[in-house]
Protein backbone atom coordinates (compact mmCIF):
# COMPACT_ATOMS: atom_id res chain seq x y z
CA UNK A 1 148.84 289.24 109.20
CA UNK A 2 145.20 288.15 108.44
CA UNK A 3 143.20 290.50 110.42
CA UNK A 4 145.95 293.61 109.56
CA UNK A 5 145.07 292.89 105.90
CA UNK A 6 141.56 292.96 107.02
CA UNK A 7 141.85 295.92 108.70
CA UNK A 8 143.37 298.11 105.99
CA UNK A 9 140.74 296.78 103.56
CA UNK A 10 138.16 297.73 106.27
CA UNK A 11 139.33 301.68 106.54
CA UNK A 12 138.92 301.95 102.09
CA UNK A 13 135.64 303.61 103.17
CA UNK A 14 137.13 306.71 104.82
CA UNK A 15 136.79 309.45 102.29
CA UNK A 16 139.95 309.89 100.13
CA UNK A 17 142.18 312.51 102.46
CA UNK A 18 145.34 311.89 103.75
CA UNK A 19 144.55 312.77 107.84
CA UNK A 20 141.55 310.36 107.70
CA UNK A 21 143.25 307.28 106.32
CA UNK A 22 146.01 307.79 108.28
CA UNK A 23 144.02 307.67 111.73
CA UNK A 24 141.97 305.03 110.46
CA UNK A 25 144.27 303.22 110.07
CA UNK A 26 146.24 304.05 113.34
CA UNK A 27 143.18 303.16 114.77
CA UNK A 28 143.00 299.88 113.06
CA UNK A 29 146.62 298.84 114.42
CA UNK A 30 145.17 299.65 118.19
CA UNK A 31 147.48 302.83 118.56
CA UNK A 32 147.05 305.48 120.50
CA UNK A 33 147.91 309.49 118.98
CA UNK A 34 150.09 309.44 122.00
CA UNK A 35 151.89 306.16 121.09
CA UNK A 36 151.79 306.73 117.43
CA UNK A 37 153.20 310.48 117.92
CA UNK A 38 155.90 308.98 119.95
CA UNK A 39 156.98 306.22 117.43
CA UNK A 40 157.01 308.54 114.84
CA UNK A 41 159.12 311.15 116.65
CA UNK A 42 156.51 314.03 115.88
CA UNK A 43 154.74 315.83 118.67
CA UNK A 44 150.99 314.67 119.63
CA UNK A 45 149.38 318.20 118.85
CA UNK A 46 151.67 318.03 115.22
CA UNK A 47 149.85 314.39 114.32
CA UNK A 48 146.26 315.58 115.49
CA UNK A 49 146.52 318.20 113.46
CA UNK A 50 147.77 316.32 110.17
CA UNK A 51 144.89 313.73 110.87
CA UNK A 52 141.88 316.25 111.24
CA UNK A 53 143.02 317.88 108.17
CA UNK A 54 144.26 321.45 109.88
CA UNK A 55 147.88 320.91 108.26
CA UNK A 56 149.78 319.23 105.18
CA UNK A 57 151.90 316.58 106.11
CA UNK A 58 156.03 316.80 105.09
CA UNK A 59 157.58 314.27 102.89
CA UNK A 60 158.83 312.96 105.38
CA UNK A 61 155.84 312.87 107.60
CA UNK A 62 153.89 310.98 104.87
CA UNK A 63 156.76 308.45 104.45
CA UNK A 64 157.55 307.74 107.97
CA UNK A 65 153.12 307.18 108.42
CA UNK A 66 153.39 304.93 105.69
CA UNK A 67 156.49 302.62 106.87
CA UNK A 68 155.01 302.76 110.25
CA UNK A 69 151.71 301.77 109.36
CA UNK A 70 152.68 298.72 106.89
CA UNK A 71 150.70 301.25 103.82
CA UNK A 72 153.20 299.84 100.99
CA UNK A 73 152.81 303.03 99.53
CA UNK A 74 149.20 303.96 99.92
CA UNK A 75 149.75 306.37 102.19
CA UNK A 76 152.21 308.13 99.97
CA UNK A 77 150.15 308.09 96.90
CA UNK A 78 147.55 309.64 98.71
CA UNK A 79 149.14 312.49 99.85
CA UNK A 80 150.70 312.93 96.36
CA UNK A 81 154.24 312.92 98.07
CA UNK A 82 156.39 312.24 95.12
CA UNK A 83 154.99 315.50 93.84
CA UNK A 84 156.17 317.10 96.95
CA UNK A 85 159.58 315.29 97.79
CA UNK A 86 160.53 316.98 93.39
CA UNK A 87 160.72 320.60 95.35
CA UNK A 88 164.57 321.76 95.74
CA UNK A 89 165.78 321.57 99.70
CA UNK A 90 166.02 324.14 101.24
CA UNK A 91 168.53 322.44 104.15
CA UNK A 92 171.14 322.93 101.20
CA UNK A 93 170.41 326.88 101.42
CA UNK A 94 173.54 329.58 101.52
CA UNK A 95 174.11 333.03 102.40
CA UNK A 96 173.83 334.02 98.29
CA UNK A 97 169.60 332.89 98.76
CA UNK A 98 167.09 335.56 100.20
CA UNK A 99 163.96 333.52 101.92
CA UNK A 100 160.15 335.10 100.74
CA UNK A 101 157.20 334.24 103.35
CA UNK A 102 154.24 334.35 100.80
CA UNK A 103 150.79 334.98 102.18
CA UNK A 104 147.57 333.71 100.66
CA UNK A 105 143.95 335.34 101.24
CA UNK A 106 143.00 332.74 103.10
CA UNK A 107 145.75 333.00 105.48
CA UNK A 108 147.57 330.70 105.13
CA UNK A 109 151.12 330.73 104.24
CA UNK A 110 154.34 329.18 102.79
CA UNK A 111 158.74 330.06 103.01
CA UNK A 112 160.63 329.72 100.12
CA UNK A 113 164.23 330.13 99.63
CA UNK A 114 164.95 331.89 96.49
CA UNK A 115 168.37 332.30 94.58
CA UNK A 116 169.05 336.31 94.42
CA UNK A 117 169.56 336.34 91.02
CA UNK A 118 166.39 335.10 90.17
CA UNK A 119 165.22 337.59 93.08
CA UNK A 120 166.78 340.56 91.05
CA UNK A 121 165.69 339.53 87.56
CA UNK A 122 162.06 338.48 89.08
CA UNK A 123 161.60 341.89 90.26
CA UNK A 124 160.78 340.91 93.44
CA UNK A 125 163.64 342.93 95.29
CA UNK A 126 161.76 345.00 97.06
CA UNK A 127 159.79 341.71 98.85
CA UNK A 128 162.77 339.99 99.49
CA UNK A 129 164.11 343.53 101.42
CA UNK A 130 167.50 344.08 99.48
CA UNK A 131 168.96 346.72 98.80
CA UNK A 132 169.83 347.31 94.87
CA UNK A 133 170.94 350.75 94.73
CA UNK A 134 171.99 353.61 96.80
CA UNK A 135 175.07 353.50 99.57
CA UNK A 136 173.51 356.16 102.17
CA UNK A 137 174.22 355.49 106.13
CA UNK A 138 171.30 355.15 107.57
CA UNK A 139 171.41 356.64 111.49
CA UNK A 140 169.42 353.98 114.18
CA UNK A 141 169.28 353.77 117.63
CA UNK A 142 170.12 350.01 117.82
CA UNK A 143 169.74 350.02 121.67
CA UNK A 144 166.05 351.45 121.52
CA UNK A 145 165.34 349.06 118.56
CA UNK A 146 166.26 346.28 120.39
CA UNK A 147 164.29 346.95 123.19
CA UNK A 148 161.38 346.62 121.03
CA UNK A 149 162.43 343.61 118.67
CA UNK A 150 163.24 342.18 122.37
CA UNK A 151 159.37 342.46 122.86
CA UNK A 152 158.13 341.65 120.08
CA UNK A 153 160.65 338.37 119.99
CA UNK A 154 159.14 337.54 123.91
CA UNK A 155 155.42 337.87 122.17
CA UNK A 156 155.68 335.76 119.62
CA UNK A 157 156.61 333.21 122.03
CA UNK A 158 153.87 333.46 124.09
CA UNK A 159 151.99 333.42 121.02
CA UNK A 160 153.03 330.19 120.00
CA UNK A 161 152.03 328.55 123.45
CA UNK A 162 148.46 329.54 122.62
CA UNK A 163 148.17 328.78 118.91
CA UNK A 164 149.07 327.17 116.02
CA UNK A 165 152.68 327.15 114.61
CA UNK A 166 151.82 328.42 111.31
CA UNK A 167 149.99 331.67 113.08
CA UNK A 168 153.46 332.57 114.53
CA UNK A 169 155.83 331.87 111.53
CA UNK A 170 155.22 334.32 109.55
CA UNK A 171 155.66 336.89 112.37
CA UNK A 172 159.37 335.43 113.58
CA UNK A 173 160.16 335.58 109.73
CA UNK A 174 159.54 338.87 109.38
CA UNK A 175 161.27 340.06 112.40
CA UNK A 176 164.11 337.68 111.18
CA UNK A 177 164.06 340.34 108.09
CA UNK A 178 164.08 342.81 109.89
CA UNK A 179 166.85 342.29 111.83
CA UNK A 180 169.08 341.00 109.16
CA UNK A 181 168.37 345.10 107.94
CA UNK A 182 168.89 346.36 111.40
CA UNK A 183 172.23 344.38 111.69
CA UNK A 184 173.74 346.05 108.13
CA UNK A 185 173.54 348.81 109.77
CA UNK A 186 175.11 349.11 112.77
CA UNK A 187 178.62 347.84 113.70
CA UNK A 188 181.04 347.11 117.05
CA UNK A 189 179.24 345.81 120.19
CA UNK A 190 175.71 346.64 118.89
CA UNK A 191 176.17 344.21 116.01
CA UNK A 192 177.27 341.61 118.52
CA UNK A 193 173.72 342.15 120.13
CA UNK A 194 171.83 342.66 117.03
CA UNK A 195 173.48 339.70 115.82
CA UNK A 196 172.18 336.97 118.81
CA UNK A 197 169.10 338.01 118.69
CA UNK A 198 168.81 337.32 115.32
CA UNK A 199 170.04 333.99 115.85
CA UNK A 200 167.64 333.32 118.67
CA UNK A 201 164.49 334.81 116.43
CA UNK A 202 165.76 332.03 113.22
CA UNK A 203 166.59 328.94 116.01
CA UNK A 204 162.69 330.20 116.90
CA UNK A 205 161.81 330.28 113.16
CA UNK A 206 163.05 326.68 112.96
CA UNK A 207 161.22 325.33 115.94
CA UNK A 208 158.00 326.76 114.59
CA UNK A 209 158.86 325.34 111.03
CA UNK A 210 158.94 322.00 112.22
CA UNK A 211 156.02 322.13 114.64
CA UNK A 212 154.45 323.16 111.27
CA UNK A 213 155.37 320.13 109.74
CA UNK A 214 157.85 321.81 107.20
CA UNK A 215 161.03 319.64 107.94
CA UNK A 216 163.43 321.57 105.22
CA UNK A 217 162.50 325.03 106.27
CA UNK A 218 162.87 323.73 109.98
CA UNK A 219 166.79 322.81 108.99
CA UNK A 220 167.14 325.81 107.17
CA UNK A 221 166.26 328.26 110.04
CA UNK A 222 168.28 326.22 111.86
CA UNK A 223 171.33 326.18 110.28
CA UNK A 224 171.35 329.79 109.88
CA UNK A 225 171.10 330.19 113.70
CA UNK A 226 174.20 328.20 113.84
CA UNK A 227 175.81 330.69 111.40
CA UNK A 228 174.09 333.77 113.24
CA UNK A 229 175.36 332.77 116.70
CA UNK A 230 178.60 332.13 115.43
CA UNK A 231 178.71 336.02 114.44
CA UNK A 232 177.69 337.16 117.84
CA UNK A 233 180.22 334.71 119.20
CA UNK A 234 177.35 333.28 121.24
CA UNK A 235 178.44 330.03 122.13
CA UNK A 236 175.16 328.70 123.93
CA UNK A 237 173.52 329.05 121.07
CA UNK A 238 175.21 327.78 118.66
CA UNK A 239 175.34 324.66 120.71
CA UNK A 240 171.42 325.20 121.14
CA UNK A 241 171.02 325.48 117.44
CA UNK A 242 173.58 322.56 116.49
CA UNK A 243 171.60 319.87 119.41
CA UNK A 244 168.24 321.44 117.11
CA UNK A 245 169.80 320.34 114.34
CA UNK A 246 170.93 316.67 115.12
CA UNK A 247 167.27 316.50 116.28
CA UNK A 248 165.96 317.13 112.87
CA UNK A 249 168.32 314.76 111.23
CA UNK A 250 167.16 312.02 114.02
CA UNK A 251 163.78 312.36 113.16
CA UNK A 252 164.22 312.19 109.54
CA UNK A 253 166.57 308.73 110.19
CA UNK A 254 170.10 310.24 109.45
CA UNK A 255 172.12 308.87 112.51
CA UNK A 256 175.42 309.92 110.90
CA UNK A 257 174.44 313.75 110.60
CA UNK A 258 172.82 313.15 114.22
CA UNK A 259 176.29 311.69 115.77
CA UNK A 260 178.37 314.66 113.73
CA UNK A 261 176.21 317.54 114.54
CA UNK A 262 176.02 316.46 118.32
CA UNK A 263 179.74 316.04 118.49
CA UNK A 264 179.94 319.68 117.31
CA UNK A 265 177.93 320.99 119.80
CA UNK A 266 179.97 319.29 122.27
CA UNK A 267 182.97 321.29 120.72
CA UNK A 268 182.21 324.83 121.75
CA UNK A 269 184.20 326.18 124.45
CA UNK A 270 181.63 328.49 127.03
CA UNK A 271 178.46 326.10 127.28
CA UNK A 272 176.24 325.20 130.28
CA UNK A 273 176.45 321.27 131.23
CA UNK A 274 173.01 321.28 130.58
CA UNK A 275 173.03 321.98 126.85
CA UNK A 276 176.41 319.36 126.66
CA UNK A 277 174.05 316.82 128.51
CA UNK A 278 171.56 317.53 125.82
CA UNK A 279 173.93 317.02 123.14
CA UNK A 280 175.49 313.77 124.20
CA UNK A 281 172.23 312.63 124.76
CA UNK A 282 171.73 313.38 121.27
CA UNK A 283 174.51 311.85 120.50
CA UNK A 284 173.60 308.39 121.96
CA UNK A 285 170.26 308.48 119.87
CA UNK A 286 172.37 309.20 116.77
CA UNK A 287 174.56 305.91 117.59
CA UNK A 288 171.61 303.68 118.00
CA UNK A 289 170.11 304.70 114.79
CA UNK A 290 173.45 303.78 113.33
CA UNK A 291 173.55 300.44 115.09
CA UNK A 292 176.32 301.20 117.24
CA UNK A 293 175.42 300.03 120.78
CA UNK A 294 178.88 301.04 122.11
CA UNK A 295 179.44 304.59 120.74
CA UNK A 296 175.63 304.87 122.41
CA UNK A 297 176.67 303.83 125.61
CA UNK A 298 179.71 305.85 125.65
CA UNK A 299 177.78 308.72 124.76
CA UNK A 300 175.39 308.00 127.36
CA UNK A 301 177.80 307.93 130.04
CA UNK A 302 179.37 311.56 129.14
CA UNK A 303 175.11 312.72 129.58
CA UNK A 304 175.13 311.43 132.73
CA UNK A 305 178.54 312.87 133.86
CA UNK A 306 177.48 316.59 132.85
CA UNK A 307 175.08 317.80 135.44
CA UNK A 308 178.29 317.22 137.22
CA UNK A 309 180.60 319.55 135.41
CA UNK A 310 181.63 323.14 137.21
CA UNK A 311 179.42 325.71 135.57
């Protein structure tokens, strides 16, 4: 205990930013970023980045650092996180909130959800893409438009294997948007289409939310895929989306929501064994988090059985 006090008194020379205390004092406690990435349940290229300063921590980010780390609270005082953690959630979003992705001139970026009444009476309709007057059907070629949203959905993923999360989000928002528009518009078996790729583009929003570091836009995106899928009646993804979502409540500690989203996933009637291995696995993380070493096992066991199942 001696030499840890010691060496938390010994990093109060690294200048005052969050990034540099934390790996100072990762470095301190003789972890590795790989190690310290995996005991915090981020991704090594998310907790380089939060250290060197190229992206704000979460909340939750800057409490699990701190717990980790033994900080009693330095950590979060530093990154001013009770400031932060005052900001409504946007995991408790519905259907009756529009989402905004503001821009800044220095590129950088942030995603709101915001109520639509306040969306109406701020003016800001035309931003948040509703419609507030006029009942005109509008003629589209859904099939050609999908071709290209198809495109432009496989670029942005190949974008965001070559840079930085928060490059990409902005783009899969806005094709989220546009879609949503796209899919008021059309109706029988183009909806159906319209409808999964929308889901796909928001369970991609999501990912690249959390990569980001923004844990309640992550479950947002996320449980709007859910509802999306659900629409296009695109089981796989919905169990896709769901298994997403028990991982977000894993890494923020909530083995309960873990073990109940997971079982859902399992629920769905048309999924590969792969993505019902993935959510019993899921599952098993959920009961160990919870303490309960048998539900875990049990769990476990239907993983291993899945590969197994007739596809």
């Amino acid at each position: 205990m001696g030499n840890r006090r010691r060496a938390v008194r010994q990093v109060s020379s690294v200048p005052e930013t969050f990034g540099s205390r934390v790996r100072a004092m990762r470095v301190a406690e003789g972890l590795s970023l790989s190690e310290f990435a995996r005991r915090l349940y981020y991704s090594k290229g998310h907790v380089s980045r939060v250290e060197t300063g190229a992206q704000a921590p979460s909340p939750e980010f800057v409490r699990k650092c701190d717990a980790l780390l033994g900080a009693a609270g330095e950590l979060i005082e530093l990154a001013g996180e009770a400031e932060r953690a005052s900001r409504p959630i946007a995991a408790g979003a519905t259907e009756e909130e529009v989402w905004v992705m503001t821009m800044m001139p220095d590129g950088g970026g942030a995603f709101n959800p915001v109520a639509r009444r306040d969306v109406l009476l701020g003016g800001m309709a035309v931003i948040a893409g509703l419609k507030v007057s006029g009942t005109g059907v509008v003629a589209v070629d859904a099939e050609a438009q999908l071709i290209q949203h198809r495109r432009l959905f496989d670029a942005a993923r190949d974008l965001g294997q070559a840079s930085s999360p928060d490059v990409v989000l902005p783009m899969v928002v806005g094709q989220a948007q546009a879609l949503r528009t796209l899919a008021a518009q059309v109706g029988g078996r183009a909806l159906a289409k319209v409808a999964s790729l929308a889901a796909r583009t928001a369970e991609y929003a999501g990912w690249m939310a959390q990569e980001s570091g923004d844990d309640e836009a992550a479950a947002w995106w996320t449980a709007r895929a859910v509802r999306v899928s659900g629409v296009a009646g695109d089981d796989f993804l919905s169990s896709y989306a769901l298994v997403r979502q028990a991982l977000i409540a894993m890494y923020q500690g909530d083995g309960a929501e873990t073990v109940a989203l997971a079982r859902q996933a399992q629920e769905r009637k048309t999924v590969p064994a792969r993505v019902l291995g993935l959510a019993a696995q899921r599952e098993a993380q959920g009961h160990a988090l919870a303490g309960d070493p048998d539900g875990c096992m049990r769990a476990l066991d239907r993983a291993r059985a899945c590969p197994r199942r007739a596809r």
